[in-house]
PDB file of N, CA and C in Angstrom:
ATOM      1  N   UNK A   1     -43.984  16.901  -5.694  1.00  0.00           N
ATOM      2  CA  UNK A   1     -42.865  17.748  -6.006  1.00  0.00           C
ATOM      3  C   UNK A   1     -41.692  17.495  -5.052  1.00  0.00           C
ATOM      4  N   UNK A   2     -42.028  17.319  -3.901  1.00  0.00           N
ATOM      5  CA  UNK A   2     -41.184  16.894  -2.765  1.00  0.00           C
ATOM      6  C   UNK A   2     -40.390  15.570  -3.002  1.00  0.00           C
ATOM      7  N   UNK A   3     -41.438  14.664  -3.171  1.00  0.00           N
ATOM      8  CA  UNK A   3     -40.624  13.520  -3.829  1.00  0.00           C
ATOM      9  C   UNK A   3     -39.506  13.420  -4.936  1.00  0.00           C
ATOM     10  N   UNK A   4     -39.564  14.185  -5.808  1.00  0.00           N
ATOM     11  CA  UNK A   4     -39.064  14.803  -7.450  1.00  0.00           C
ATOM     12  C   UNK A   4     -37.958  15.442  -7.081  1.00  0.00           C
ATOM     13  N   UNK A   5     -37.657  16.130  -5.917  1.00  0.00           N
ATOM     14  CA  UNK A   5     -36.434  17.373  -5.277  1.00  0.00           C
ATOM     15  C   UNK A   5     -35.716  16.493  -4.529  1.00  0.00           C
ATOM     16  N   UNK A   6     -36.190  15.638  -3.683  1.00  0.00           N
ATOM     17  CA  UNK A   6     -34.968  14.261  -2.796  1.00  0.00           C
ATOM     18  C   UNK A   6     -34.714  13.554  -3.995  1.00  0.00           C
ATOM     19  N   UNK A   7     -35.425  13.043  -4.971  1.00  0.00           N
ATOM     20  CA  UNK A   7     -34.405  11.802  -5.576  1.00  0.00           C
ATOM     21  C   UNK A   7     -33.588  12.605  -6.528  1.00  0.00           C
ATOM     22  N   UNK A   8     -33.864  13.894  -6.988  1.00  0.00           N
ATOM     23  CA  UNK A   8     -32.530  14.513  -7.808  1.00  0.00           C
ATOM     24  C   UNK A   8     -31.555  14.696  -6.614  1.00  0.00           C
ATOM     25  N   UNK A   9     -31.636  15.010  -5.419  1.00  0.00           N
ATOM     26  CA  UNK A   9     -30.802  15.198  -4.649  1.00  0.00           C
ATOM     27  C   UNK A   9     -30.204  14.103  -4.301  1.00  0.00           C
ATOM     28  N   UNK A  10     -30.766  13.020  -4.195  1.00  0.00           N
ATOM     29  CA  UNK A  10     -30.153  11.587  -4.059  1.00  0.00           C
ATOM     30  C   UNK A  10     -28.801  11.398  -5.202  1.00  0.00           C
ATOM     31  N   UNK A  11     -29.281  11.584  -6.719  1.00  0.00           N
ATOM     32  CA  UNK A  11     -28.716  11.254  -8.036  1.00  0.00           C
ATOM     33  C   UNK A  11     -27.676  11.941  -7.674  1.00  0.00           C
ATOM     34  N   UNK A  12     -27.914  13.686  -7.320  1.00  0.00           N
ATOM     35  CA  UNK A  12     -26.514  14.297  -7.192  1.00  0.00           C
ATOM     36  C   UNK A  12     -25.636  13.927  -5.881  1.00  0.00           C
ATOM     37  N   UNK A  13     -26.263  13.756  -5.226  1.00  0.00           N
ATOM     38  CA  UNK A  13     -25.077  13.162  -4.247  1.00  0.00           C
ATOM     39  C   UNK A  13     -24.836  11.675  -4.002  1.00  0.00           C
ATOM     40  N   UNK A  14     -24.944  10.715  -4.826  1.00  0.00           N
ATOM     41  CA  UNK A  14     -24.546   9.836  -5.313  1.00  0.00           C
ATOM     42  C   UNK A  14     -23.319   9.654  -6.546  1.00  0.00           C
ATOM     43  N   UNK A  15     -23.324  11.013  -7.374  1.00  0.00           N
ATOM     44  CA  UNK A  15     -22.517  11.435  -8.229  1.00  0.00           C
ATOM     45  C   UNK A  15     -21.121  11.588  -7.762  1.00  0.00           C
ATOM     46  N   UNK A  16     -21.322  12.117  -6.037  1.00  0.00           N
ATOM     47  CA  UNK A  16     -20.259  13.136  -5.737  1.00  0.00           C
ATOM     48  C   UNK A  16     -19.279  12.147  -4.708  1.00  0.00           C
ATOM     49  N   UNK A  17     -19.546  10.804  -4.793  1.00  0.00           N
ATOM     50  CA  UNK A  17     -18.888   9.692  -3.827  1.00  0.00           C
ATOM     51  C   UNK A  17     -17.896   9.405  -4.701  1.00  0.00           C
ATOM     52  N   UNK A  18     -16.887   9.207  -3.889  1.00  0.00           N
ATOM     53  CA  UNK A  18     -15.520   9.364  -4.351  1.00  0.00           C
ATOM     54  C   UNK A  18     -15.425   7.240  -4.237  1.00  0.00           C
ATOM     55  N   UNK A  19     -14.838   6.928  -5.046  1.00  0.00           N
ATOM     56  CA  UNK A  19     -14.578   5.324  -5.452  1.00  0.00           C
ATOM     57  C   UNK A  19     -13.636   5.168  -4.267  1.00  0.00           C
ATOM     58  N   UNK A  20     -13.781   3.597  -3.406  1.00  0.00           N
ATOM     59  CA  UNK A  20     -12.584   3.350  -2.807  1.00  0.00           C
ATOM     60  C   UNK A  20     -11.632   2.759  -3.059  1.00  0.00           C
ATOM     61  N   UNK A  21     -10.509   3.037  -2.226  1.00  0.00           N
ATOM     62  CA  UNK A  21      -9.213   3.013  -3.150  1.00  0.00           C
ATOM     63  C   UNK A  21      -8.543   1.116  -2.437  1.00  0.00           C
ATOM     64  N   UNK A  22      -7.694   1.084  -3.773  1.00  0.00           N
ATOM     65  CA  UNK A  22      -7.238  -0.572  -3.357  1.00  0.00           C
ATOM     66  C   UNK A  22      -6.869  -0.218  -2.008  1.00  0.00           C
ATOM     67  N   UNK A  23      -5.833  -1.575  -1.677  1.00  0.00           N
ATOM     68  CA  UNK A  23      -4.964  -1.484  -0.890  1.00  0.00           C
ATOM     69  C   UNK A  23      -3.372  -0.638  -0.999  1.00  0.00           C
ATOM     70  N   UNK A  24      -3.399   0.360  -0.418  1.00  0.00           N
ATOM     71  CA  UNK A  24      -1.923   0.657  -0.497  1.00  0.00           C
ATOM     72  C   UNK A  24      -0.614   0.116  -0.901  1.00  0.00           C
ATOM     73  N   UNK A  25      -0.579  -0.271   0.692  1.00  0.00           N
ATOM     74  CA  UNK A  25       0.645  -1.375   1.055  1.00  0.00           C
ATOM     75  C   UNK A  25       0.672  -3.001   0.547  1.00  0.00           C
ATOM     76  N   UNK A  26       1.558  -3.278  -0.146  1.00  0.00           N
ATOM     77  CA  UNK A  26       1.785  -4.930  -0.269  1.00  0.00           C
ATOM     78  C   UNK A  26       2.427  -5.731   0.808  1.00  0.00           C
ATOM     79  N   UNK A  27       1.567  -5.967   1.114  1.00  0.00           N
ATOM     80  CA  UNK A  27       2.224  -6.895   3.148  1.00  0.00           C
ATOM     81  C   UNK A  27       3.718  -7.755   2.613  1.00  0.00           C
ATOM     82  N   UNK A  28       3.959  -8.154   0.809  1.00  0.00           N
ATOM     83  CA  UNK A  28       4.760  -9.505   0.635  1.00  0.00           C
ATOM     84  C   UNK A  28       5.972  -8.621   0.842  1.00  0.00           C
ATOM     85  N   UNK A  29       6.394  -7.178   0.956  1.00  0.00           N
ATOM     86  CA  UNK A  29       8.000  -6.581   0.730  1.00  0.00           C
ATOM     87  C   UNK A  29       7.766  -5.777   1.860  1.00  0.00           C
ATOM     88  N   UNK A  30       8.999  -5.458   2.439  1.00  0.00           N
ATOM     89  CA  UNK A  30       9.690  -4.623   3.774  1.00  0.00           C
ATOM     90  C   UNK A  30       9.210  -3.221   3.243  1.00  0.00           C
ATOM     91  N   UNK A  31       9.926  -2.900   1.827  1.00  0.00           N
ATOM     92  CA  UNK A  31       9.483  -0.981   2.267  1.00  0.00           C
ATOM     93  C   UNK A  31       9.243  -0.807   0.802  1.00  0.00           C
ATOM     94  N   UNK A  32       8.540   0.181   0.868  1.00  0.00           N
ATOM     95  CA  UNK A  32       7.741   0.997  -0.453  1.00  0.00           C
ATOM     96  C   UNK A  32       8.438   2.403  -0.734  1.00  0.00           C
ATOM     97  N   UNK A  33       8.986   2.352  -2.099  1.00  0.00           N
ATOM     98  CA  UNK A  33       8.376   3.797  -2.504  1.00  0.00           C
ATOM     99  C   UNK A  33       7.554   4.866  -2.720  1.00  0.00           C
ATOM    100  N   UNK A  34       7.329   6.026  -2.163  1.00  0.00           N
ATOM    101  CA  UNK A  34       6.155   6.637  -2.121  1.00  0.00           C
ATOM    102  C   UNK A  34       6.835   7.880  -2.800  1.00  0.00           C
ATOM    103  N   UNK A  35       5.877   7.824  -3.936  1.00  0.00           N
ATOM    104  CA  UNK A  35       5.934   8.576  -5.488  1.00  0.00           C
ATOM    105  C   UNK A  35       5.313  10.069  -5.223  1.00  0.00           C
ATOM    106  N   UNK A  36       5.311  11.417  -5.122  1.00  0.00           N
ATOM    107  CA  UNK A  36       4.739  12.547  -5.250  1.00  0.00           C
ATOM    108  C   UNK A  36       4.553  12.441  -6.652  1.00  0.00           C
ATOM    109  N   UNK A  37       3.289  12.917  -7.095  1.00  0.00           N
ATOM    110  CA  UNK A  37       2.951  13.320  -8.147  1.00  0.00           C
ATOM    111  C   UNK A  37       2.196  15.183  -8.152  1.00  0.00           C
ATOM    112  N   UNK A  38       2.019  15.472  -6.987  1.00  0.00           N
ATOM    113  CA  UNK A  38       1.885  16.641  -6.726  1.00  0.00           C
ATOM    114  C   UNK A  38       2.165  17.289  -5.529  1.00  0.00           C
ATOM    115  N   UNK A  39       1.512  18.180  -4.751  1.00  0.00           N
ATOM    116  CA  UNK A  39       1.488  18.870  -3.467  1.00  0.00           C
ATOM    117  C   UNK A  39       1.345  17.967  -2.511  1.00  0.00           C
ATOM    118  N   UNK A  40      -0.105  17.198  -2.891  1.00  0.00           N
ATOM    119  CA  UNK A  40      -0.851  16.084  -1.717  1.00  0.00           C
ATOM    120  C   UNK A  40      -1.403  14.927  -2.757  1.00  0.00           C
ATOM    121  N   UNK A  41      -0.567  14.720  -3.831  1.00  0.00           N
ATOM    122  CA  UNK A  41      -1.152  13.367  -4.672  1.00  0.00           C
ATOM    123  C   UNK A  41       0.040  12.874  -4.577  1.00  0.00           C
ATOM    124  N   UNK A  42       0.175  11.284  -4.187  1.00  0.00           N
ATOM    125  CA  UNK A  42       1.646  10.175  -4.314  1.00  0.00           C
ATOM    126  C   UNK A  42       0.744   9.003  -3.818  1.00  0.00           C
ATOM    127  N   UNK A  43       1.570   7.842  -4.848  1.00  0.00           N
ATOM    128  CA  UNK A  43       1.257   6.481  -4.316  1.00  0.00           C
ATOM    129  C   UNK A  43       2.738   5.792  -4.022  1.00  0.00           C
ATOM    130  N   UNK A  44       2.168   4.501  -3.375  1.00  0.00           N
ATOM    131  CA  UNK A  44       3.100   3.485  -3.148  1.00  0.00           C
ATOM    132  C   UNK A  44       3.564   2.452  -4.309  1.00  0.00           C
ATOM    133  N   UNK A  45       4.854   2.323  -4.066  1.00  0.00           N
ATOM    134  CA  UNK A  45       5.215   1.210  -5.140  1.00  0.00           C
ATOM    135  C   UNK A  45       5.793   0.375  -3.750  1.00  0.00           C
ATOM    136  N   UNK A  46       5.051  -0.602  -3.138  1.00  0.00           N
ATOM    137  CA  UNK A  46       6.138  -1.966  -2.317  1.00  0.00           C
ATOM    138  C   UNK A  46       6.067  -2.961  -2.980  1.00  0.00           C
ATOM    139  N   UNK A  47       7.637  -2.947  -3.971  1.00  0.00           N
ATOM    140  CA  UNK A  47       7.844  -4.029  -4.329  1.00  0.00           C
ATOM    141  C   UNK A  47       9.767  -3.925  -4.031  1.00  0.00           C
ATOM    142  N   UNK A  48      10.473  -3.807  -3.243  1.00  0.00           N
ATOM    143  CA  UNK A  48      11.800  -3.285  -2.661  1.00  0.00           C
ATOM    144  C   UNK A  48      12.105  -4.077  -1.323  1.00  0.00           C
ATOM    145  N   UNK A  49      12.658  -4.830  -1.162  1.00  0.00           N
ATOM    146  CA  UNK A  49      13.144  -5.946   0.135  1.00  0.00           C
ATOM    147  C   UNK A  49      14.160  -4.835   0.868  1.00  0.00           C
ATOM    148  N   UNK A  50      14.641  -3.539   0.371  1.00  0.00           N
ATOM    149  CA  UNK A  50      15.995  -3.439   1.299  1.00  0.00           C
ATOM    150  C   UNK A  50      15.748  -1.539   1.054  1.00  0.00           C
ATOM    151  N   UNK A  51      16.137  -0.938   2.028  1.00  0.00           N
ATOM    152  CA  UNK A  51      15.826   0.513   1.895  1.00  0.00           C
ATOM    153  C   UNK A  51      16.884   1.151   0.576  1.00  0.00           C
ATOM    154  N   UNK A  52      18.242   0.270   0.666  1.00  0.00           N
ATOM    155  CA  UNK A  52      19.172   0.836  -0.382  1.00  0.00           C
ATOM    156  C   UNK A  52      18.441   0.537  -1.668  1.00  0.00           C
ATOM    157  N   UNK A  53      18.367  -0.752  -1.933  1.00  0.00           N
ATOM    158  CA  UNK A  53      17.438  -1.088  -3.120  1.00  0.00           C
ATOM    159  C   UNK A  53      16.072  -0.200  -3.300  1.00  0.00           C
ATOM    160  N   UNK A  54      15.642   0.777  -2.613  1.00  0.00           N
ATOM    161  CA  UNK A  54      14.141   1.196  -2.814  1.00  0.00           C
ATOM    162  C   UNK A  54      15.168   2.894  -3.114  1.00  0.00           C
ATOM    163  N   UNK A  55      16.332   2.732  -2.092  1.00  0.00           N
ATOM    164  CA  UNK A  55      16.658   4.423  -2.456  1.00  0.00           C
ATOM    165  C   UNK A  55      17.269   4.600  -4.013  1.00  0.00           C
ATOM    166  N   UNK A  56      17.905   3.531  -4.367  1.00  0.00           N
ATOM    167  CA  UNK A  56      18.268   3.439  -5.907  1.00  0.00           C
ATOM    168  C   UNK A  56      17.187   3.778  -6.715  1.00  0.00           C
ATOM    169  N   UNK A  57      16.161   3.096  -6.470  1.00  0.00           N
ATOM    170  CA  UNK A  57      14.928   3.720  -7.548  1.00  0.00           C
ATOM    171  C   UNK A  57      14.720   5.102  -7.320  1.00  0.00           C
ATOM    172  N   UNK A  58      14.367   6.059  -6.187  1.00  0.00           N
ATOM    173  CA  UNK A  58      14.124   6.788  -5.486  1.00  0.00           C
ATOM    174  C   UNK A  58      15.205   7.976  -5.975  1.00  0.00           C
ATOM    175  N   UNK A  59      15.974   7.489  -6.594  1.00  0.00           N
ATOM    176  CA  UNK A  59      17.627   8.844  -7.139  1.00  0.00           C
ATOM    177  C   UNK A  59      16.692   9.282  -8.163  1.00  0.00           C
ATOM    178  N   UNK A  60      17.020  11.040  -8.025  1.00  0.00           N
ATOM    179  CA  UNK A  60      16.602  11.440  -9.264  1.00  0.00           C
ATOM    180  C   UNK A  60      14.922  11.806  -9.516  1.00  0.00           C
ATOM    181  N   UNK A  61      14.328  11.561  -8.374  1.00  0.00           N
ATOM    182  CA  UNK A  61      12.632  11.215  -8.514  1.00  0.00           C
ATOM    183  C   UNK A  61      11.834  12.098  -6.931  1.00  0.00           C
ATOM    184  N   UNK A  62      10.887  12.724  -7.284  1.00  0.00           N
ATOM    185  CA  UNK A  62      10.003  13.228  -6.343  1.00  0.00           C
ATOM    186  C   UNK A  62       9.755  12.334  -5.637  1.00  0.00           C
ATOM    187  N   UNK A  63      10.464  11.346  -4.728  1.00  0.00           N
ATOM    188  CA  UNK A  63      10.107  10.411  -3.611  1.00  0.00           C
ATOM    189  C   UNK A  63      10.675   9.819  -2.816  1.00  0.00           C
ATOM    190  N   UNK A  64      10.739   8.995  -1.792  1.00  0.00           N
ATOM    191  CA  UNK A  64      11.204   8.853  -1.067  1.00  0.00           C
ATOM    192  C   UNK A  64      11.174   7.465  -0.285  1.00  0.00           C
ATOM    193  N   UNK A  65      11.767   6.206   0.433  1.00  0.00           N
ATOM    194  CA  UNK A  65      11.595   5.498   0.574  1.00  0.00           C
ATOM    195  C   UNK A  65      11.213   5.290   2.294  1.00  0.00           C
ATOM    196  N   UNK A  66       9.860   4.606   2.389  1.00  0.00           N
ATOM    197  CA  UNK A  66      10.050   4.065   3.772  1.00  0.00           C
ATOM    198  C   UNK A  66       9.189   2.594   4.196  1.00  0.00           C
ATOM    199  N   UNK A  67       9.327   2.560   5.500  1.00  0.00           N
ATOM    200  CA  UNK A  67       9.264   0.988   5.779  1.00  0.00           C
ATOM    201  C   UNK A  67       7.585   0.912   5.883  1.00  0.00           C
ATOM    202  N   UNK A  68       7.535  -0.756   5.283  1.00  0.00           N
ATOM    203  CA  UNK A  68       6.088  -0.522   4.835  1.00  0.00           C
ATOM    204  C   UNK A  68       5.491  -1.227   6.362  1.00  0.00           C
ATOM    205  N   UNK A  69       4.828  -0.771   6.985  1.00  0.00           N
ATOM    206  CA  UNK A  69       3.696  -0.888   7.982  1.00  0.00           C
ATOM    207  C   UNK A  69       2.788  -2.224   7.960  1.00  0.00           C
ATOM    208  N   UNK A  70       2.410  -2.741   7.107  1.00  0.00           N
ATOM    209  CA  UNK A  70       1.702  -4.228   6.612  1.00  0.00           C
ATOM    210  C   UNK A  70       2.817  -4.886   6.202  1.00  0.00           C
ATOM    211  N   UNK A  71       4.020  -5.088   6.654  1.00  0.00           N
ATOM    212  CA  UNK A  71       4.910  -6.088   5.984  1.00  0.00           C
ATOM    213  C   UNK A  71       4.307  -7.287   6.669  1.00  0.00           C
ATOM    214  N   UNK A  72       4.173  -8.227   6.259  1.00  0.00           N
ATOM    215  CA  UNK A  72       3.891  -9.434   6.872  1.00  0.00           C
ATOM    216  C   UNK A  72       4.943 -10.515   6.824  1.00  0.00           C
ATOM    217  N   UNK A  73       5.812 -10.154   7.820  1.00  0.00           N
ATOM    218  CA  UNK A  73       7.074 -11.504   7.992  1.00  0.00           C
ATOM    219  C   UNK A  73       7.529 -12.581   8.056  1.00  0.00           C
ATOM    220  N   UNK A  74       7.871 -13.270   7.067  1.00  0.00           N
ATOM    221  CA  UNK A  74       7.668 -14.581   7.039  1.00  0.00           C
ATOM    222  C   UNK A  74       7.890 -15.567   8.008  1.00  0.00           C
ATOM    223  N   UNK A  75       7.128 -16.267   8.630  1.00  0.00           N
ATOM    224  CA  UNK A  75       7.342 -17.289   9.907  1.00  0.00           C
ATOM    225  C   UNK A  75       8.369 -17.748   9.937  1.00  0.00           C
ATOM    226  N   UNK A  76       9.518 -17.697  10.790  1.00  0.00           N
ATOM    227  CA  UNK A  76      10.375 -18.726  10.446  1.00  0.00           C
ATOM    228  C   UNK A  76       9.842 -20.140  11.036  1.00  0.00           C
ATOM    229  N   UNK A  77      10.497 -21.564  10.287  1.00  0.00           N
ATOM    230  CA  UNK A  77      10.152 -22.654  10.350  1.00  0.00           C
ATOM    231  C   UNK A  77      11.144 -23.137  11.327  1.00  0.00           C
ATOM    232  N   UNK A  78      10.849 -24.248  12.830  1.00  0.00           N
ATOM    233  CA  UNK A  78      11.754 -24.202  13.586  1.00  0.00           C
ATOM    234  C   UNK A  78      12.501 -25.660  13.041  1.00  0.00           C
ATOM    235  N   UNK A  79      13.251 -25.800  12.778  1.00  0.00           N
ATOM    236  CA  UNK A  79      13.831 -26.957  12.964  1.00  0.00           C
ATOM    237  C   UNK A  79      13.784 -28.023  13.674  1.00  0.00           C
ATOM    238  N   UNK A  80      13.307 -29.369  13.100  1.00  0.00           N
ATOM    239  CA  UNK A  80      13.213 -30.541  13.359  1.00  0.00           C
ATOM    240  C   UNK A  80      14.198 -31.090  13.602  1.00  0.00           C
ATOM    241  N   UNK A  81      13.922 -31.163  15.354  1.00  0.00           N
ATOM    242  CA  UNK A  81      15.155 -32.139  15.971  1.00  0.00           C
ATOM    243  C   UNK A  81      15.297 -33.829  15.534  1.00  0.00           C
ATOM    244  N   UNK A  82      16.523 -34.708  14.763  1.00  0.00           N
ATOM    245  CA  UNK A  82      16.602 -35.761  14.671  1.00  0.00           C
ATOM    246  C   UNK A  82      17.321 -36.485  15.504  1.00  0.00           C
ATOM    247  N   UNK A  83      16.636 -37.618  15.995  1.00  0.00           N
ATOM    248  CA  UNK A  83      17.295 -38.540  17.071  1.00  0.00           C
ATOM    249  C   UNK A  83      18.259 -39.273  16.979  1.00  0.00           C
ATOM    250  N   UNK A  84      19.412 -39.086  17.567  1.00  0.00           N
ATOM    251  CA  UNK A  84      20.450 -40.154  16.925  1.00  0.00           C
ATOM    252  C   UNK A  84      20.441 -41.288  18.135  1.00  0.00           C
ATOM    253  N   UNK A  85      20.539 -42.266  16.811  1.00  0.00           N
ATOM    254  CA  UNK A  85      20.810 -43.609  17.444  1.00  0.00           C
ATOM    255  C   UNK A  85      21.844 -44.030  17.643  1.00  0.00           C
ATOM    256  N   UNK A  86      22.135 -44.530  19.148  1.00  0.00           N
ATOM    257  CA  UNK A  86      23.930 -45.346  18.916  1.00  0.00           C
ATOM    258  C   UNK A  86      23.737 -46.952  19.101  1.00  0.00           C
TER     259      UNK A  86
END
């Protein structure tokens, strides 16, 4: 019987695990929109290179724009010195 009472208890609290969630942030853009959909529900949209460009979407809308935290900046490439010959 003991055995029979843990694995329903197993089933139900296996039921009650919440799925994990993607990734938020997109490391490829500077700043995200972050969407309210309620009190404490909003996601991210980073797809916006410039805060004006993210506040344009952002007119008119439960949200607000800020700088995304995983931006990952593109290396700059240094320039290859060429030798001149005289």
């Amino acid at each position: 019987m003991r055995i029979l009472a843990l694995a329903i208890l197993a089933v139900v609290m296996l039921g009650k695990t919440t799925p994990a969630q993607a990734q938020t942030y997109d490391p490829n853009y500077p700043v995200c929109l972050q969407i309210y959909q309620g009190m404490v529900d909003y996601y991210f949209e980073c797809r916006y290179t410039s805060i004006p460009q993210c506040q344009a979407s952002a007119s008119g809308r439960a949200a607000q724009c800020v700088v995304n935290p995983y931006y990952a900046k593109p290396i700059p490439r240094k320039k290859r010195r060429t030798s001149k010959s005289h």
